[in-house]
C-alpha atoms as a PDB file:
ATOM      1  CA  UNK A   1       0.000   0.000   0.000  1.00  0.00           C
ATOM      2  CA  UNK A   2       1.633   3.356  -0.934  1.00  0.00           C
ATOM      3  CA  UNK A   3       0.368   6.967   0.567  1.00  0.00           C
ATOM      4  CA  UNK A   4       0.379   9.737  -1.330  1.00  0.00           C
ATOM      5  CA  UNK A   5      -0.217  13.344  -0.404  1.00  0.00           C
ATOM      6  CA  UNK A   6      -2.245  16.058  -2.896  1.00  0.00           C
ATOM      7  CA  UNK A   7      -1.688  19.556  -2.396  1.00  0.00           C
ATOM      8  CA  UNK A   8      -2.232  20.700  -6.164  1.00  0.00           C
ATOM      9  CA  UNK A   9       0.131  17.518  -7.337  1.00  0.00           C
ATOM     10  CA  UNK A  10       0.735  14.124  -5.791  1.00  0.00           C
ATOM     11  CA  UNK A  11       3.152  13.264  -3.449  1.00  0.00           C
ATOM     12  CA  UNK A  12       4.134   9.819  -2.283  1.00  0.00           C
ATOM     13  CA  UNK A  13       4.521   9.804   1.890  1.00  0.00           C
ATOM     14  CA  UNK A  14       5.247   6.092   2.256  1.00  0.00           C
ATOM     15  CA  UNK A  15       4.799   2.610   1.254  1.00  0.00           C
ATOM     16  CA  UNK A  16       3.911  -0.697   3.771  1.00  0.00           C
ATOM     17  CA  UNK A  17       3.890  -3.902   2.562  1.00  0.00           C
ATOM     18  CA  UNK A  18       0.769  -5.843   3.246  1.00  0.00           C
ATOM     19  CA  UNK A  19      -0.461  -9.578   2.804  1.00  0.00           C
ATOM     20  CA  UNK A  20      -2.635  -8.689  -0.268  1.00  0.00           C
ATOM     21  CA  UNK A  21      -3.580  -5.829  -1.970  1.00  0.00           C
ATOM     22  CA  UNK A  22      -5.876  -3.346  -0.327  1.00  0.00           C
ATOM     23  CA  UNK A  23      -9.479  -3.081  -2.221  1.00  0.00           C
ATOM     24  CA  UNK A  24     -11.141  -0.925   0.712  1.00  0.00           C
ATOM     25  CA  UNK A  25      -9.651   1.178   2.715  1.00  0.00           C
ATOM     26  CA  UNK A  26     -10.972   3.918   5.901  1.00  0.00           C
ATOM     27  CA  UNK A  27      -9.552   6.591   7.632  1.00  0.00           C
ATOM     28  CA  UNK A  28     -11.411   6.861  11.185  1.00  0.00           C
ATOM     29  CA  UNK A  29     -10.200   9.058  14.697  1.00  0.00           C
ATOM     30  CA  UNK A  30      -6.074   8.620  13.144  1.00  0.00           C
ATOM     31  CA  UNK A  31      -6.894   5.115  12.386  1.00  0.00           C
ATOM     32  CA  UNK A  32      -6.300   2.948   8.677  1.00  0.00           C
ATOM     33  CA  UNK A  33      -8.601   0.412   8.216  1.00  0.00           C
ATOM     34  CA  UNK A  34      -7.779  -1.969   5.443  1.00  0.00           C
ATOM     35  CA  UNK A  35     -10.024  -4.379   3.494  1.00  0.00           C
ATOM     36  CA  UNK A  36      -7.558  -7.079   1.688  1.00  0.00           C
ATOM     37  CA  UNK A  37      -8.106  -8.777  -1.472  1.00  0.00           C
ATOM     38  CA  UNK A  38      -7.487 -12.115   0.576  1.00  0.00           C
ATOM     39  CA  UNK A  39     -10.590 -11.520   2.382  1.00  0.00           C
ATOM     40  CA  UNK A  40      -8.501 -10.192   5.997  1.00  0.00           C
ATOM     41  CA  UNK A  41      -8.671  -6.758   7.340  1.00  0.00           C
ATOM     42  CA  UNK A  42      -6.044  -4.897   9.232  1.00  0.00           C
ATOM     43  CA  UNK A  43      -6.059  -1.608  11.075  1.00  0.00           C
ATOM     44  CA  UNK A  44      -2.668   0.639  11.711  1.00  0.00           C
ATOM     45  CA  UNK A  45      -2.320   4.150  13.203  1.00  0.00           C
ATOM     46  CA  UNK A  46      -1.931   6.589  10.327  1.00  0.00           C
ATOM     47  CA  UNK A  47       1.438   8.533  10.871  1.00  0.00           C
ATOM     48  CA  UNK A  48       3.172  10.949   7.916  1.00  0.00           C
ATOM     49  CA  UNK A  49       6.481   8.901   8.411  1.00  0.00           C
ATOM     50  CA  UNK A  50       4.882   5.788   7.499  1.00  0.00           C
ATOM     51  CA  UNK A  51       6.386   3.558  10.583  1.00  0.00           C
ATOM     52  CA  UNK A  52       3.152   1.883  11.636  1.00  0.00           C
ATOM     53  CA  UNK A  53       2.764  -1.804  10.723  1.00  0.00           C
ATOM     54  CA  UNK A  54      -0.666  -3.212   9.873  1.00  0.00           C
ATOM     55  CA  UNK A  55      -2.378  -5.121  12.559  1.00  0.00           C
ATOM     56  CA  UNK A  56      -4.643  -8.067  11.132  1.00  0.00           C
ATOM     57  CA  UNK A  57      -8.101  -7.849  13.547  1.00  0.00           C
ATOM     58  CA  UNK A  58     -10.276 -10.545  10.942  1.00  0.00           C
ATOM     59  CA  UNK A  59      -9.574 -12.902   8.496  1.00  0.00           C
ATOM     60  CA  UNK A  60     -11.508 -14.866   6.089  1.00  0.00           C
ATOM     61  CA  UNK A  61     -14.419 -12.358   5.878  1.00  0.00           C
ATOM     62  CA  UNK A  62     -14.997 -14.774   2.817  1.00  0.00           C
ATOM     63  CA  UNK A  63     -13.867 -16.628  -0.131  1.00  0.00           C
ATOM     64  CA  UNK A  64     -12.236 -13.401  -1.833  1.00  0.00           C
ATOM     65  CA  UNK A  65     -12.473  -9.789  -1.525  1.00  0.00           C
ATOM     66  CA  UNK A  66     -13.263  -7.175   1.135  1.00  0.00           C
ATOM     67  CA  UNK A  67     -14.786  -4.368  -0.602  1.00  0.00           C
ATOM     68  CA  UNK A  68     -16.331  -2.097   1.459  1.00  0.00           C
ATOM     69  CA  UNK A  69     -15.446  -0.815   4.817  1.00  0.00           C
ATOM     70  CA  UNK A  70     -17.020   1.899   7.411  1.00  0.00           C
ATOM     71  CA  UNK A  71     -16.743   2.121  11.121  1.00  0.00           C
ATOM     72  CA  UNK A  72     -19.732   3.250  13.057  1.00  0.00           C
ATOM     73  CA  UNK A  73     -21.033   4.403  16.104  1.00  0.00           C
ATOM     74  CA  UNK A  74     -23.071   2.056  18.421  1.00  0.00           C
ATOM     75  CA  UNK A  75     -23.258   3.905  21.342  1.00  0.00           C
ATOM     76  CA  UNK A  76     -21.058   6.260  23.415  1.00  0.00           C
ATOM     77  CA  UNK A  77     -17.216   5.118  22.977  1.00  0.00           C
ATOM     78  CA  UNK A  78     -19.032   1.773  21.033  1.00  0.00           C
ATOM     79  CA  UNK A  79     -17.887   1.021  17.329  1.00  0.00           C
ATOM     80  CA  UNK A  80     -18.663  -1.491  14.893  1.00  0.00           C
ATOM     81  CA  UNK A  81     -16.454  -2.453  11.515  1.00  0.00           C
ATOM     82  CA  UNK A  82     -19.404  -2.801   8.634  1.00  0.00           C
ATOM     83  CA  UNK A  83     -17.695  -4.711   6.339  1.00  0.00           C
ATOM     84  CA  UNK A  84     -18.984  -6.355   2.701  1.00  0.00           C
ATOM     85  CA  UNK A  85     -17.623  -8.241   0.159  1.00  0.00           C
ATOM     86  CA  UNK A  86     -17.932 -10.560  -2.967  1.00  0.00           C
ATOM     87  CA  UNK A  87     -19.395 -13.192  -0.776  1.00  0.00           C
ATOM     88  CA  UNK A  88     -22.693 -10.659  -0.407  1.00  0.00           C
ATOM     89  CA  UNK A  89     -22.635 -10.621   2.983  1.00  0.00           C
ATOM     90  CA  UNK A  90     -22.162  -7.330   5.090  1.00  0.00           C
ATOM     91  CA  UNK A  91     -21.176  -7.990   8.568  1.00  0.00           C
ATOM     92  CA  UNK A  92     -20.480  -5.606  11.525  1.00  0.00           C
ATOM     93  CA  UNK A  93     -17.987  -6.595  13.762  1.00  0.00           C
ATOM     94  CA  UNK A  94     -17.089  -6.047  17.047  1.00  0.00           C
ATOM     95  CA  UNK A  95     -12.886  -5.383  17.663  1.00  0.00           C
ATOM     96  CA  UNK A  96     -13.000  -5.667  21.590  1.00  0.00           C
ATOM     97  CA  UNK A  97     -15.104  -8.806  21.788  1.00  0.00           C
ATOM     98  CA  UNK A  98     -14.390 -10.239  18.507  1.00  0.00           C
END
């Protein structure tokens, strides 16, 4: 995964290396959250430098692709992951009680 900046022209920040392609990615309160073409998702701190690692919190969503991701708001300091993919399911998951 490579991070580019755009202030009138592009920009690359930094690159990672990840276990497969990203097809979905969010941004969320400093967070990256990562839908991979193998079906896993990951979640890193977003930093300019590029020094964060990505942190795998599911796998196997399905037999392929994550393509769409959004966190949102349960309840006070309560998030879910929404997560769908080429398995047509969307599921929301839970990071703390997994």
């Amino acid at each position: 995964m490579t991070c580019y900046k755009f202030d009138g022209s592009l920009s690359k920040l930094w690159s990672i290396a990840t276990d497969a392609p990203a097809r979905s990615i969010d941004l969320f309160n400093g967070q990256i959250l990562l839908g991979l073409k193998n079906g896993s998702v990951c979640e890193m701190p977003f930093s300019a430098q590029g020094t964060n690692k990505p942190n795998v919190v599911m796998t196997s969503h399905c037999e392929g692709e994550v393509w769409g991701l959004d966190v949102v708001t349960i309840s006070k300091g309560e998030y879910r992951f929404l997560t769908s993919a080429d398995d047509n399911r969307v599921l929301a998951y839970n990071v703390v009680t997994k």
